[in-house]
PDB file of N, CA and C in Angstrom:
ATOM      1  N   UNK A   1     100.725 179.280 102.583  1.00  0.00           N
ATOM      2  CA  UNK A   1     100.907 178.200 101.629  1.00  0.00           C
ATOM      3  C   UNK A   1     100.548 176.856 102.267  1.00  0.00           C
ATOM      4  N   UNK A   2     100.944 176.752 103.329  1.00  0.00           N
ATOM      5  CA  UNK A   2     100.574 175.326 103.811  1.00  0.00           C
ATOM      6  C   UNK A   2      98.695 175.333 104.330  1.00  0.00           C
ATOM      7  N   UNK A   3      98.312 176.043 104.906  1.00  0.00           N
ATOM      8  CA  UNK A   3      97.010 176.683 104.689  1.00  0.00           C
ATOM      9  C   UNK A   3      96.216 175.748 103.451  1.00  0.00           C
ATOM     10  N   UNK A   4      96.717 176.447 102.361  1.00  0.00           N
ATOM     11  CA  UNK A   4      96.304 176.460 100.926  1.00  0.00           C
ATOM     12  C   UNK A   4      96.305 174.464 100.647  1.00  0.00           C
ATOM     13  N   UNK A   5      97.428 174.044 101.031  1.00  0.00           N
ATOM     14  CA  UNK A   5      98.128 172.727 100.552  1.00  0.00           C
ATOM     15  C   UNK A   5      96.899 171.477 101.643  1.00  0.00           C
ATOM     16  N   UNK A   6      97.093 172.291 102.520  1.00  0.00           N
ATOM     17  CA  UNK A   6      96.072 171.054 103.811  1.00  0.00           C
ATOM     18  C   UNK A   6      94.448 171.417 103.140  1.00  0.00           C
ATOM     19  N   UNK A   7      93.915 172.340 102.972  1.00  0.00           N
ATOM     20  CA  UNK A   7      92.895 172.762 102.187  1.00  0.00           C
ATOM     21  C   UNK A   7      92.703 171.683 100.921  1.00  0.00           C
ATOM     22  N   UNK A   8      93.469 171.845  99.898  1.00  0.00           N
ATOM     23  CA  UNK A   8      93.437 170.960  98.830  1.00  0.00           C
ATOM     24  C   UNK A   8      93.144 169.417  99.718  1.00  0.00           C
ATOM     25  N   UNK A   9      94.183 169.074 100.195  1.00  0.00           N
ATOM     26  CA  UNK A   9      94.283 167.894 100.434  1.00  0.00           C
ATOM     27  C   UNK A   9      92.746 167.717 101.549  1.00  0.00           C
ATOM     28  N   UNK A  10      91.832 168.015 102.410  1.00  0.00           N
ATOM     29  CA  UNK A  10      90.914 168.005 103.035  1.00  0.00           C
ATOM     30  C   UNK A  10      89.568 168.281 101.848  1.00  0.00           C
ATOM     31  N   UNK A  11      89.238 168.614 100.545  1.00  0.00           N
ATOM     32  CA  UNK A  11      88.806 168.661  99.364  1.00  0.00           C
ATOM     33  C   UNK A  11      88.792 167.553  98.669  1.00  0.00           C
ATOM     34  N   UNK A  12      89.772 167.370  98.437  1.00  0.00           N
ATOM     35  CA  UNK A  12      90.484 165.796  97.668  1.00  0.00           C
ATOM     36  C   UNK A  12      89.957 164.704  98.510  1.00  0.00           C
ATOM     37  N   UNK A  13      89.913 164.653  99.521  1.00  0.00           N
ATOM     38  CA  UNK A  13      89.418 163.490 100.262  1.00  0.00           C
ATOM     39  C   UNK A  13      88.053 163.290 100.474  1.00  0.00           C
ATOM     40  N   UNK A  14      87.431 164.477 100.691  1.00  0.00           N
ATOM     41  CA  UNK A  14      85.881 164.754 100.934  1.00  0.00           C
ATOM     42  C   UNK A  14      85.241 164.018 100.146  1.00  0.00           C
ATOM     43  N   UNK A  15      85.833 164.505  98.604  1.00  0.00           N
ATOM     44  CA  UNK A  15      85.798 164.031  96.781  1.00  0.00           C
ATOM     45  C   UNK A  15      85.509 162.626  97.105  1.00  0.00           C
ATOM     46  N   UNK A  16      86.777 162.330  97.325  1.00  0.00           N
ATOM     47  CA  UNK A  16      86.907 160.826  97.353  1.00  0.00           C
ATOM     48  C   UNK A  16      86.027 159.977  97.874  1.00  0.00           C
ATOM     49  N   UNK A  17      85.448 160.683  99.487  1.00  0.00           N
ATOM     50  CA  UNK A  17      84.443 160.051 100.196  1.00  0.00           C
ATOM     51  C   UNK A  17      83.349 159.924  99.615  1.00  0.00           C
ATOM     52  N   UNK A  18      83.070 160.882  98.968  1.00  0.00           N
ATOM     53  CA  UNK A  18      81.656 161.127  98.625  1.00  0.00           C
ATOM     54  C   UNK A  18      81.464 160.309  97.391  1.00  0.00           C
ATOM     55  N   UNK A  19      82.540 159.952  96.422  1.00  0.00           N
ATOM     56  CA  UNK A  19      82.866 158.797  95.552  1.00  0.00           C
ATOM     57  C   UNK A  19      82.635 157.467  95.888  1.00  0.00           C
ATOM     58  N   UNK A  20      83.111 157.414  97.253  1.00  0.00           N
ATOM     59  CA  UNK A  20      83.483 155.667  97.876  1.00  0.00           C
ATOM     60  C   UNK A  20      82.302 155.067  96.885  1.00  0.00           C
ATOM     61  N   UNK A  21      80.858 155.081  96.822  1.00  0.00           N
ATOM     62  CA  UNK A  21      80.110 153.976  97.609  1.00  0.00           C
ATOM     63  C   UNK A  21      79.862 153.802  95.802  1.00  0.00           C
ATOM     64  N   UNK A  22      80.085 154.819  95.062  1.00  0.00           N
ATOM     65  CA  UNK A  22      80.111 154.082  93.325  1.00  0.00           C
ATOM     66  C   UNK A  22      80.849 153.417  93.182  1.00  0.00           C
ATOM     67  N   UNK A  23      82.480 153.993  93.191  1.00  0.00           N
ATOM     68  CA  UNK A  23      83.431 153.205  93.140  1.00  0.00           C
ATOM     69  C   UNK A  23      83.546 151.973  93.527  1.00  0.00           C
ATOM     70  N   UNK A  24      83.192 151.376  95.014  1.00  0.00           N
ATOM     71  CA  UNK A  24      83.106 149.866  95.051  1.00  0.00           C
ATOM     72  C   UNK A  24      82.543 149.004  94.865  1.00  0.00           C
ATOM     73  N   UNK A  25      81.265 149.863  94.312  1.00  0.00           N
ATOM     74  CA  UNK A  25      79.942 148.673  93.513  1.00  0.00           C
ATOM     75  C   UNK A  25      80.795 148.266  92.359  1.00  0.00           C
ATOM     76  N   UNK A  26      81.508 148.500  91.765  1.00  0.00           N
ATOM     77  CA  UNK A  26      82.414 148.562  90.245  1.00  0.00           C
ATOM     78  C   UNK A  26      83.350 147.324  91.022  1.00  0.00           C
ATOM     79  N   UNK A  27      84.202 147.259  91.831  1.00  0.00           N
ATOM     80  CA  UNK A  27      84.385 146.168  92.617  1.00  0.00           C
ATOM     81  C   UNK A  27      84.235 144.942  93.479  1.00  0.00           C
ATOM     82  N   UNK A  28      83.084 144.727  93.455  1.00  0.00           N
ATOM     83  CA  UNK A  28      82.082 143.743  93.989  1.00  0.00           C
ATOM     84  C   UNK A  28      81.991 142.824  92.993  1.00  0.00           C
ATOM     85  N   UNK A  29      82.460 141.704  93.622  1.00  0.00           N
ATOM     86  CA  UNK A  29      82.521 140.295  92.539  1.00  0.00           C
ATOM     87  C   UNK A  29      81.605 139.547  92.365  1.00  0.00           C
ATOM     88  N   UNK A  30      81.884 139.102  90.811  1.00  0.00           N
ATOM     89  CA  UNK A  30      79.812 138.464  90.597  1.00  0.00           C
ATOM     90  C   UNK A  30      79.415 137.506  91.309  1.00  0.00           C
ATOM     91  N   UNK A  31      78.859 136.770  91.273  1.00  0.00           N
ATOM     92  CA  UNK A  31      77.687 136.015  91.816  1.00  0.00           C
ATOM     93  C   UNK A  31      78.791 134.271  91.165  1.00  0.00           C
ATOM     94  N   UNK A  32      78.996 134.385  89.826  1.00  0.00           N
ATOM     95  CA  UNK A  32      79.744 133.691  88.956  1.00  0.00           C
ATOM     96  C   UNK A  32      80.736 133.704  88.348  1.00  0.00           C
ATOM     97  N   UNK A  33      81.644 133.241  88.980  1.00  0.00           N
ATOM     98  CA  UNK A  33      83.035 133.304  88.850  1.00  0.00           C
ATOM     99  C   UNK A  33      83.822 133.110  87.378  1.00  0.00           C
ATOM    100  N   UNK A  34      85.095 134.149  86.936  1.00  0.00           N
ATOM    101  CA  UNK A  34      85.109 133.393  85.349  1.00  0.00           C
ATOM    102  C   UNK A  34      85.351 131.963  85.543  1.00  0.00           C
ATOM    103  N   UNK A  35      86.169 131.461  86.491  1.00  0.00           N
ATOM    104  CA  UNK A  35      85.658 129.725  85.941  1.00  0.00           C
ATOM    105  C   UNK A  35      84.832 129.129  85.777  1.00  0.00           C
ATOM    106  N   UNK A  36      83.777 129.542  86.543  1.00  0.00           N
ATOM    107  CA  UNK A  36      82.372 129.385  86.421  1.00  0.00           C
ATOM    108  C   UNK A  36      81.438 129.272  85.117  1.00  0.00           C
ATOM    109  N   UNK A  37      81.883 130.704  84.752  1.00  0.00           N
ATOM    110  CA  UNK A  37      81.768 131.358  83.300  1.00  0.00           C
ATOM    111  C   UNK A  37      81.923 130.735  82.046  1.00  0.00           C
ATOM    112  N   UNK A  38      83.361 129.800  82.338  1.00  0.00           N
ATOM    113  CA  UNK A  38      84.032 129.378  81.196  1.00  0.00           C
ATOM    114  C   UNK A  38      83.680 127.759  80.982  1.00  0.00           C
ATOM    115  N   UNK A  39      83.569 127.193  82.403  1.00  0.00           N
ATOM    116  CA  UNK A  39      82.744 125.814  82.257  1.00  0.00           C
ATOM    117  C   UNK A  39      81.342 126.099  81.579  1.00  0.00           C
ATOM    118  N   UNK A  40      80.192 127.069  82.030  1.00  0.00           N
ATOM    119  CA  UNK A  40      79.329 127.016  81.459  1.00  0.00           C
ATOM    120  C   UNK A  40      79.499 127.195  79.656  1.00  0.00           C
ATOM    121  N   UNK A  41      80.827 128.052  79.348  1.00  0.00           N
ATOM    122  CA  UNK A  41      80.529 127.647  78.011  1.00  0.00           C
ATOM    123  C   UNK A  41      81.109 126.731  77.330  1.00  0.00           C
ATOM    124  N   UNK A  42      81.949 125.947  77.791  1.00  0.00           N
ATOM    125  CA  UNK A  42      82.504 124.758  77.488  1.00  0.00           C
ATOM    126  C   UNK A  42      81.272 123.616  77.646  1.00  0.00           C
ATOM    127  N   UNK A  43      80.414 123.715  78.344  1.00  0.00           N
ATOM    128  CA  UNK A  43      79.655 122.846  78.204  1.00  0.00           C
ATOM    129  C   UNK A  43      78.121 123.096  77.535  1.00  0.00           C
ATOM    130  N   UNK A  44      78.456 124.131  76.773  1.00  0.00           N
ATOM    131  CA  UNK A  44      77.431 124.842  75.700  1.00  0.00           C
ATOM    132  C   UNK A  44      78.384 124.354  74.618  1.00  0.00           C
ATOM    133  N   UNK A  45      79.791 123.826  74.404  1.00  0.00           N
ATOM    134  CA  UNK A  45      80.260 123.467  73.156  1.00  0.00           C
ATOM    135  C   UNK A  45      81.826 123.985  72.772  1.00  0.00           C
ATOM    136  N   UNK A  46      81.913 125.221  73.391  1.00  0.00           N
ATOM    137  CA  UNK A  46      82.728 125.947  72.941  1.00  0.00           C
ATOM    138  C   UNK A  46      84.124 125.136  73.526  1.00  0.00           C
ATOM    139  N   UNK A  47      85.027 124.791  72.706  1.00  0.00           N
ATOM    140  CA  UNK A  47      86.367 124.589  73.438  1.00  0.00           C
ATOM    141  C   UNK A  47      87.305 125.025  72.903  1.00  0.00           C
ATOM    142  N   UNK A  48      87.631 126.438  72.433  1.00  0.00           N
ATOM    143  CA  UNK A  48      88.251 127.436  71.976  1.00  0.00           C
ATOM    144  C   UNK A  48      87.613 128.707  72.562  1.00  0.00           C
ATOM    145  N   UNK A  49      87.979 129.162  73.423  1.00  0.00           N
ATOM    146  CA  UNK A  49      87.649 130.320  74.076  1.00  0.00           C
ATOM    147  C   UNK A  49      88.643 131.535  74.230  1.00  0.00           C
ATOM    148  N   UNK A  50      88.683 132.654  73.449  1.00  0.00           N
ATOM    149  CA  UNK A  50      88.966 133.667  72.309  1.00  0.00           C
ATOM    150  C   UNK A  50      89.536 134.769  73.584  1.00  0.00           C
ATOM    151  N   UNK A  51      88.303 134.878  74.241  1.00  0.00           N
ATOM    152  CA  UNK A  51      87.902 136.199  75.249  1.00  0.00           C
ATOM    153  C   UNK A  51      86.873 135.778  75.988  1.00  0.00           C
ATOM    154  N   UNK A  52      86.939 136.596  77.183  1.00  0.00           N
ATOM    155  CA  UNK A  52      86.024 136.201  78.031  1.00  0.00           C
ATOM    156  C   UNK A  52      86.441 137.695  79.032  1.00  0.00           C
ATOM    157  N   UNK A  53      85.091 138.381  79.147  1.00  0.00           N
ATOM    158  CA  UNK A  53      85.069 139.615  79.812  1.00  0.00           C
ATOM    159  C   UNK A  53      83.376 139.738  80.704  1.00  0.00           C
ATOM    160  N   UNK A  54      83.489 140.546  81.504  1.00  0.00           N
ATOM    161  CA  UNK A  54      82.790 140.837  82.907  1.00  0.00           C
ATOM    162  C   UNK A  54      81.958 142.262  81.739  1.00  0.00           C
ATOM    163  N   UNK A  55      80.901 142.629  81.995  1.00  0.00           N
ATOM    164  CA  UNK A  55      80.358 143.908  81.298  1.00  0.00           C
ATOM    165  C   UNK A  55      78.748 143.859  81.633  1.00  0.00           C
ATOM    166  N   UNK A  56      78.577 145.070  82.322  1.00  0.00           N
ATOM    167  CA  UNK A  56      77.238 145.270  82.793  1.00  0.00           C
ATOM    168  C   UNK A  56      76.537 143.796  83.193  1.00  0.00           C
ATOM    169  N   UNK A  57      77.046 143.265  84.075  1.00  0.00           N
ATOM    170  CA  UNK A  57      76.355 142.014  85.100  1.00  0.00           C
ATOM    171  C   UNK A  57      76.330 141.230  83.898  1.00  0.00           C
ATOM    172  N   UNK A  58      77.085 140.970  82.817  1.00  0.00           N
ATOM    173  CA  UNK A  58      77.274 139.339  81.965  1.00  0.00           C
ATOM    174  C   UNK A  58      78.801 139.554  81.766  1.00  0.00           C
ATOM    175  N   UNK A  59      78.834 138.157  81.670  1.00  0.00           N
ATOM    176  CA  UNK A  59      79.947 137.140  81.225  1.00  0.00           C
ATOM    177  C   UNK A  59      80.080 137.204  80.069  1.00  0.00           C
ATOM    178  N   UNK A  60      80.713 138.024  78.946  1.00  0.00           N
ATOM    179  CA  UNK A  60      80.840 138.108  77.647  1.00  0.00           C
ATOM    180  C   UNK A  60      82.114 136.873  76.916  1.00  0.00           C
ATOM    181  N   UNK A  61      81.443 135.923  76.089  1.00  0.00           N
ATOM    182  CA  UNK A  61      82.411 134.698  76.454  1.00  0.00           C
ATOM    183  C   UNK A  61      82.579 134.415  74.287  1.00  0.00           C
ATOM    184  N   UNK A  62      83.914 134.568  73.954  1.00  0.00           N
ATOM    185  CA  UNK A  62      83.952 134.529  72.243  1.00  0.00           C
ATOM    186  C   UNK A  62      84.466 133.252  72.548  1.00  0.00           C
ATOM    187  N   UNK A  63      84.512 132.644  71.410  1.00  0.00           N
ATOM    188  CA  UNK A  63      85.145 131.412  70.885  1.00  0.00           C
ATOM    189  C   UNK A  63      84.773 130.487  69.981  1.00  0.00           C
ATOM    190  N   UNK A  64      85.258 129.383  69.478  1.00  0.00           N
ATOM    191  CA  UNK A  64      84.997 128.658  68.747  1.00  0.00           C
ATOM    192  C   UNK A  64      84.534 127.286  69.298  1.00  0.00           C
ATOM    193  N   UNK A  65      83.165 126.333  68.534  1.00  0.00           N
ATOM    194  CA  UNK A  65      82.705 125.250  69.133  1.00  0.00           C
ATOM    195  C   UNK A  65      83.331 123.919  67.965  1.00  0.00           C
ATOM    196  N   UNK A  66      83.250 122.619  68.070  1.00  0.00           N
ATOM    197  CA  UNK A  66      84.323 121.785  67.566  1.00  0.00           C
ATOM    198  C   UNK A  66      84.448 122.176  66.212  1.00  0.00           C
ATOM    199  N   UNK A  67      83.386 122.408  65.729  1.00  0.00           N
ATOM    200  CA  UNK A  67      83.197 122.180  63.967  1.00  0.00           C
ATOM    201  C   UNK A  67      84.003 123.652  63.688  1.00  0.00           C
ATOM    202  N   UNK A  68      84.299 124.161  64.414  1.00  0.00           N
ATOM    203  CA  UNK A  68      85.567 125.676  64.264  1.00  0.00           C
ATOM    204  C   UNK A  68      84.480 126.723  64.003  1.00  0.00           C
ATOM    205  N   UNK A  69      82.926 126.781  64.406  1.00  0.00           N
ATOM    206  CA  UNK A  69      82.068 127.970  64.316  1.00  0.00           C
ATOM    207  C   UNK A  69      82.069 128.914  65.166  1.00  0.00           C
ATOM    208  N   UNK A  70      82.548 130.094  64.582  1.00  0.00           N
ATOM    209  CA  UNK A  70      82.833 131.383  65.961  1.00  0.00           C
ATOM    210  C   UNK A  70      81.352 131.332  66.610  1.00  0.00           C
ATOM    211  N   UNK A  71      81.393 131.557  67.854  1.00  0.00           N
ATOM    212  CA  UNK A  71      80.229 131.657  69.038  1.00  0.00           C
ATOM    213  C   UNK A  71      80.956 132.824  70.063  1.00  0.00           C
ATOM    214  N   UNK A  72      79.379 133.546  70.040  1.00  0.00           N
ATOM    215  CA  UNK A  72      79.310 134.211  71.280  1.00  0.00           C
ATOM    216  C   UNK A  72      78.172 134.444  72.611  1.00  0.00           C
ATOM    217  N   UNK A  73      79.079 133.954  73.283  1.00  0.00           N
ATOM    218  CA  UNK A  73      77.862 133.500  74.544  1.00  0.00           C
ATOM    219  C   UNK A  73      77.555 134.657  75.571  1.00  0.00           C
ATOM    220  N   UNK A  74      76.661 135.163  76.154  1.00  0.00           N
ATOM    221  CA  UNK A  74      76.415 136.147  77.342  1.00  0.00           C
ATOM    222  C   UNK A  74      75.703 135.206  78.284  1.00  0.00           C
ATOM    223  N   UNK A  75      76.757 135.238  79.514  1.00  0.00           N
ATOM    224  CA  UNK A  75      76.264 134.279  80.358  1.00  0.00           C
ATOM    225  C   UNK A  75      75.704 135.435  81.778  1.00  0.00           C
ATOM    226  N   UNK A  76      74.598 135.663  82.631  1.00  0.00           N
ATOM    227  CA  UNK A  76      74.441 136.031  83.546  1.00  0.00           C
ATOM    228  C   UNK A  76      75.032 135.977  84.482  1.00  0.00           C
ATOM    229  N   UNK A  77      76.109 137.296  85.081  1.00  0.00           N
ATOM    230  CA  UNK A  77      76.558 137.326  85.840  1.00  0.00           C
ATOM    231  C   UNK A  77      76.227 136.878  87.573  1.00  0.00           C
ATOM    232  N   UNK A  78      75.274 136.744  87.696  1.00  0.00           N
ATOM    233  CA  UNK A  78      74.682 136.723  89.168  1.00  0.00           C
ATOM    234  C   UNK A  78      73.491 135.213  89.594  1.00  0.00           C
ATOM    235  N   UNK A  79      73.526 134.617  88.287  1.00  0.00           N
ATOM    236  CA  UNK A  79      72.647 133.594  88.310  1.00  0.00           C
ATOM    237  C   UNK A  79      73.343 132.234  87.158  1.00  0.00           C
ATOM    238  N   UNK A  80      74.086 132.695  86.030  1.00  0.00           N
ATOM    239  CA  UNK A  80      74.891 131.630  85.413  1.00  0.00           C
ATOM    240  C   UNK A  80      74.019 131.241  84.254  1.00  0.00           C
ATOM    241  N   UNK A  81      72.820 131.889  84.448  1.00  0.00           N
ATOM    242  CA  UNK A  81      71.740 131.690  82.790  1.00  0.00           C
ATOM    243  C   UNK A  81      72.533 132.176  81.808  1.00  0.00           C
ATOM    244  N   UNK A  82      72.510 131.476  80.763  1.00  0.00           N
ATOM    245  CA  UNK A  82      72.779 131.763  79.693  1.00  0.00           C
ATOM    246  C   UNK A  82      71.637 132.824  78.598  1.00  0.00           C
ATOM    247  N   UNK A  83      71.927 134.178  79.013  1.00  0.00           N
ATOM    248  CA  UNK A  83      71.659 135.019  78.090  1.00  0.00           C
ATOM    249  C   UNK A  83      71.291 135.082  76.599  1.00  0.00           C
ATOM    250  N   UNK A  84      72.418 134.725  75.594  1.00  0.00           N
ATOM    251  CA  UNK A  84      72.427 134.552  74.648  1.00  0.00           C
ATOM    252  C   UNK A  84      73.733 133.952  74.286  1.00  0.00           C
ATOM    253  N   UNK A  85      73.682 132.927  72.924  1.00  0.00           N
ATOM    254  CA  UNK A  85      74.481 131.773  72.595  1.00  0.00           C
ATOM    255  C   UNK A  85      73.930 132.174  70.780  1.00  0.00           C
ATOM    256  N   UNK A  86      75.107 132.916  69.995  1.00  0.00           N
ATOM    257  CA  UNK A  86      74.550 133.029  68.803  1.00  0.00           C
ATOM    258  C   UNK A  86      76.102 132.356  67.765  1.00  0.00           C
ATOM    259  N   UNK A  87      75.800 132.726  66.521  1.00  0.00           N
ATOM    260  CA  UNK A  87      77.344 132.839  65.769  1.00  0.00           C
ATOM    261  C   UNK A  87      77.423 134.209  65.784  1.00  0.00           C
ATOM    262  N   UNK A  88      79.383 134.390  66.224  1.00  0.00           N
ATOM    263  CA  UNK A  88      79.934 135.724  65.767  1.00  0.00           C
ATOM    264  C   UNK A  88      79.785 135.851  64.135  1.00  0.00           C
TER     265      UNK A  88
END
């Protein structure tokens, strides 16, 4: 039984190793920070900001600009370009 138990556990880890190097690309912080993120869309207009999320290397940024028009901005994670700036 203990055999069996150190087995699992020497499996489980192998797993894990052989996992590492996806897993911490998923952890590696952008280029542009959400404050970063959130000034750039504050100074695209928006000063109601809804949500603001990280997703495939953009800055996914909702909110509203003065006149109360929903906006949604995709800001480039790694460079701070503004992607796209439409109405929700």
């Amino acid at each position: 039984m203990l055999k069996s138990a150190l087995a699992m556990a020497v499996i489980g880890f192998v797993a894990f190793a052989a996992a590492w190097p996806s897993l911490s690309q998923g952890l590696q912080r952008p280029a542009v920070s959400i404050e970063q993120a959130t000034k750039i869309a504050r100074d695209r207009g928006l000063i109601v900001i809804r949500e603001i999320e990280l997703d495939d290397g953009k800055w996914e940024v909702e909110g509203r600009n003065q006149s109360g028009e929903k906006r949604e901005l995709h800001i480039d994670a790694g460079t701070g370009t503004v992607l796209r700036d439409e109405r929700d």
